[in-house]
Protein backbone atom coordinates (compact mmCIF):
# COMPACT_ATOMS: atom_id res chain seq x y z
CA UNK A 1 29.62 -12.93 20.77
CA UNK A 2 27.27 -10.78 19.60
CA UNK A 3 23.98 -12.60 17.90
CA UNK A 4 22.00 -11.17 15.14
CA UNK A 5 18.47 -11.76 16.08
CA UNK A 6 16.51 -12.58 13.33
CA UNK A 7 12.38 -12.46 13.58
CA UNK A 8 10.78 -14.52 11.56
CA UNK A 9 8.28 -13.49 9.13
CA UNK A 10 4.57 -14.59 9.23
CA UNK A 11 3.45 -16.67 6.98
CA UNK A 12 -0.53 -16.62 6.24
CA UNK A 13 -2.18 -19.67 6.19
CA UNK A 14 -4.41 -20.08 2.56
CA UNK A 15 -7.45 -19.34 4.22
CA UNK A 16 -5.65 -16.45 6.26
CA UNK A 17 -4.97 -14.82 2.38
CA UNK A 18 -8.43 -15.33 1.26
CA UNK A 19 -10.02 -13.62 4.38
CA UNK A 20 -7.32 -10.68 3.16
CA UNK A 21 -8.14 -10.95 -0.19
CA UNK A 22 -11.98 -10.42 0.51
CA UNK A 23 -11.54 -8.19 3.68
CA UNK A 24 -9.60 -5.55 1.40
CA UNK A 25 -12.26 -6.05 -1.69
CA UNK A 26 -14.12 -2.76 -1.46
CA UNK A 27 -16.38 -3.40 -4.50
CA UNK A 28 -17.90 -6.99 -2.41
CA UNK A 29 -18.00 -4.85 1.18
CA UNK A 30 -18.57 -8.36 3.07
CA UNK A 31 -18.99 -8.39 6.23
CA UNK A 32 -16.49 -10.38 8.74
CA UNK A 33 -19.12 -13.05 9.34
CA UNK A 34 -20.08 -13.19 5.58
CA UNK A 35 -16.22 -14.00 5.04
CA UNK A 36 -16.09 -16.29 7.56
CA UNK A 37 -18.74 -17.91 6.50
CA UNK A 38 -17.06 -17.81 2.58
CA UNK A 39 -13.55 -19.13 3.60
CA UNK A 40 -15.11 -21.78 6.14
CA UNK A 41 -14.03 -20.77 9.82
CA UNK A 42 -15.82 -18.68 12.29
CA UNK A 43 -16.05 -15.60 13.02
CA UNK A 44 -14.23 -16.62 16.54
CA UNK A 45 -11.64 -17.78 14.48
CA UNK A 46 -10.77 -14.31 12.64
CA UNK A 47 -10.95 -12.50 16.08
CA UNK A 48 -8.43 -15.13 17.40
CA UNK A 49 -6.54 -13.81 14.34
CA UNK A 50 -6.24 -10.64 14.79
CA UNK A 51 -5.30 -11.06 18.44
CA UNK A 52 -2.26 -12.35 17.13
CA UNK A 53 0.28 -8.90 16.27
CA UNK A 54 1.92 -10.58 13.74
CA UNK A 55 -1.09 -11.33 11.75
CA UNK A 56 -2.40 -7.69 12.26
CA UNK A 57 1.02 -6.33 11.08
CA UNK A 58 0.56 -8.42 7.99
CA UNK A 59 -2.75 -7.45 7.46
CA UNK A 60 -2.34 -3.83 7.49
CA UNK A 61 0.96 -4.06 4.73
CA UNK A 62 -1.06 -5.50 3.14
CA UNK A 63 -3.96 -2.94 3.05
CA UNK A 64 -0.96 -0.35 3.03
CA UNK A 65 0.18 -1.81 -0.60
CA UNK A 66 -3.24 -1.91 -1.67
CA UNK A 67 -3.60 1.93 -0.61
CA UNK A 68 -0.08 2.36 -2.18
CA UNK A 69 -1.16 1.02 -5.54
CA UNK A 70 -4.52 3.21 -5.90
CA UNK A 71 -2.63 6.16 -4.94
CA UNK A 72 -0.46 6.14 -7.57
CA UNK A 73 -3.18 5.02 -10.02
CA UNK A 74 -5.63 8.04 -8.96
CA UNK A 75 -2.29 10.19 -9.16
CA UNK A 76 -1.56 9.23 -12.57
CA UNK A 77 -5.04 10.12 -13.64
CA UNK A 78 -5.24 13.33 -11.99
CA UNK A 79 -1.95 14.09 -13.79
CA UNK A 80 -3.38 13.12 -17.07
CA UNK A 81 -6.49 15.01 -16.39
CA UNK A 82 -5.04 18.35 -15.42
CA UNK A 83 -3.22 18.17 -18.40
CA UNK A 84 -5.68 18.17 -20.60
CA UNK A 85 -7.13 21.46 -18.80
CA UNK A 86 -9.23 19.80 -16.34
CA UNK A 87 -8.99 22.84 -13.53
CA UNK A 88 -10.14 21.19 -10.39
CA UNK A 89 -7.56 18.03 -10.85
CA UNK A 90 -4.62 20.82 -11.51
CA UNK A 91 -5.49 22.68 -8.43
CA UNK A 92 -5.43 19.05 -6.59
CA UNK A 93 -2.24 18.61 -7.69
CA UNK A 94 -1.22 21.93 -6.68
CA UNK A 95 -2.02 22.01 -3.93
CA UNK A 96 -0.99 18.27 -2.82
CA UNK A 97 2.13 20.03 -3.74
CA UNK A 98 2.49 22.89 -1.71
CA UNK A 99 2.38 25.11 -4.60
CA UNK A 100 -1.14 26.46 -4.72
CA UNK A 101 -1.93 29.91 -4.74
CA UNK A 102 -5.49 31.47 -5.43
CA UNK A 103 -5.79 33.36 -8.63
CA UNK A 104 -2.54 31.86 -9.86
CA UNK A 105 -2.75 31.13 -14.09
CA UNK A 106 -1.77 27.34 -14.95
CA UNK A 107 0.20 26.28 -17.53
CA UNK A 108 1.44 23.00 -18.74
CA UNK A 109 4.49 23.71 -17.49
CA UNK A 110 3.62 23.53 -13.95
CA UNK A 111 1.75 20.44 -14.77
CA UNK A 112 4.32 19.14 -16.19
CA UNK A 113 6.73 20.17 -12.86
CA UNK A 114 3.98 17.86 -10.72
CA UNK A 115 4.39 15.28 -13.06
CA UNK A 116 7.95 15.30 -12.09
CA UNK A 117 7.17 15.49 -8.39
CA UNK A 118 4.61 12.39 -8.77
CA UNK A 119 6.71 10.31 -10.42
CA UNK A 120 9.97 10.94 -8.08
CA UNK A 121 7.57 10.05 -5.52
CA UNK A 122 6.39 7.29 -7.24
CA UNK A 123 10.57 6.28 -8.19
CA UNK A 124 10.94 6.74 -4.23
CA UNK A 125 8.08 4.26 -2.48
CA UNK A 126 9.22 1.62 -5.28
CA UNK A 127 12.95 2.06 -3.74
CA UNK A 128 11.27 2.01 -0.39
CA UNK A 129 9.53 -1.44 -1.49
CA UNK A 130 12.72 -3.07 -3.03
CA UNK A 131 14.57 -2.23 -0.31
CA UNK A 132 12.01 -4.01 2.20
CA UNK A 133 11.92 -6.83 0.07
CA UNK A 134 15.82 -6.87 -0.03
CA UNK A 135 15.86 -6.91 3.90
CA UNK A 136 13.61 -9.55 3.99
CA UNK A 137 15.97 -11.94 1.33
CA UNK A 138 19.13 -10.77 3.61
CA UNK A 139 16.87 -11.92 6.67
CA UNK A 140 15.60 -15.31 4.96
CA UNK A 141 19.27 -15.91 4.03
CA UNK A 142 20.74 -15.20 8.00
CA UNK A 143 18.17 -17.63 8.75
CA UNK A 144 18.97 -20.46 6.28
CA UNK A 145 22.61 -19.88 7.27
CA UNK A 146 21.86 -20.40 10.85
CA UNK A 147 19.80 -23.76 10.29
């Protein structure tokens, strides 16, 4: 019979989510002993973390959906901006694109053709994210099913 192995997930501890919260806070730039010394453990005690591959995994999703989320923020703006005839963001967006080509005249219409391209990319990394989090409900429920 043929067993579905399920792994299960990690599960931060509360001061394992505050050393995230604080080691991902770019405007503090803390050092790991200053957040140890915040949160309360040692700095022997986050290296013992990250030895464990689970926690690392978790760690860098979590610094992945943090990257994710100011991506598509800075996007948005450079959008906006090139839109309103700001060249340099336009020919970022070009050329993020593909579609840059020196001496080429910009309209709003190509703008407005990146827009598109943004937000299907945007539309496509939230699909991406609902479908991990439906994998990890269809895990959570082969687990509760085999309890």
């Amino acid at each position: 019979m043929n067993e579905i192995e399920v792994k299960e997930e990690f599960i931060p501890k509360p001061k394992q989510i505050k050393f995230v919260s604080l080691y991902l806070d770019v405007s503090k730039r803390l050092t790991q002993e200053e957040i140890a010394e915040e949160i309360g453990v040692t700095r022997k005690t986050i290296w013992n973390w990250f030895q464990n591959p689970e926690f690392t995994r978790w760690v860098n999703t979590q610094k992945d959906k943090l990257i994710e989320t100011a991506l598509i923020d800075i996007l948005k703006t450079a959008v906006r901006k090139a839109k309103s005839g700001h060249y340099l963001f336009a020919k970022l967006l070009l050329e993020m694109a593909g579609a840059y080509q020196p001496g080429l005249k910009l309209d709003t219409g190509q703008v407005e053709l990146i827009k598109i391209e943004v937000v299907q990319s945007q539309a496509q990394a939230q699909k991406q994210l609902e479908s991990e989090e439906v994998k990890e409900e269809v895990k959570e429920e082969v687990k509760n099913e085999n309890n």
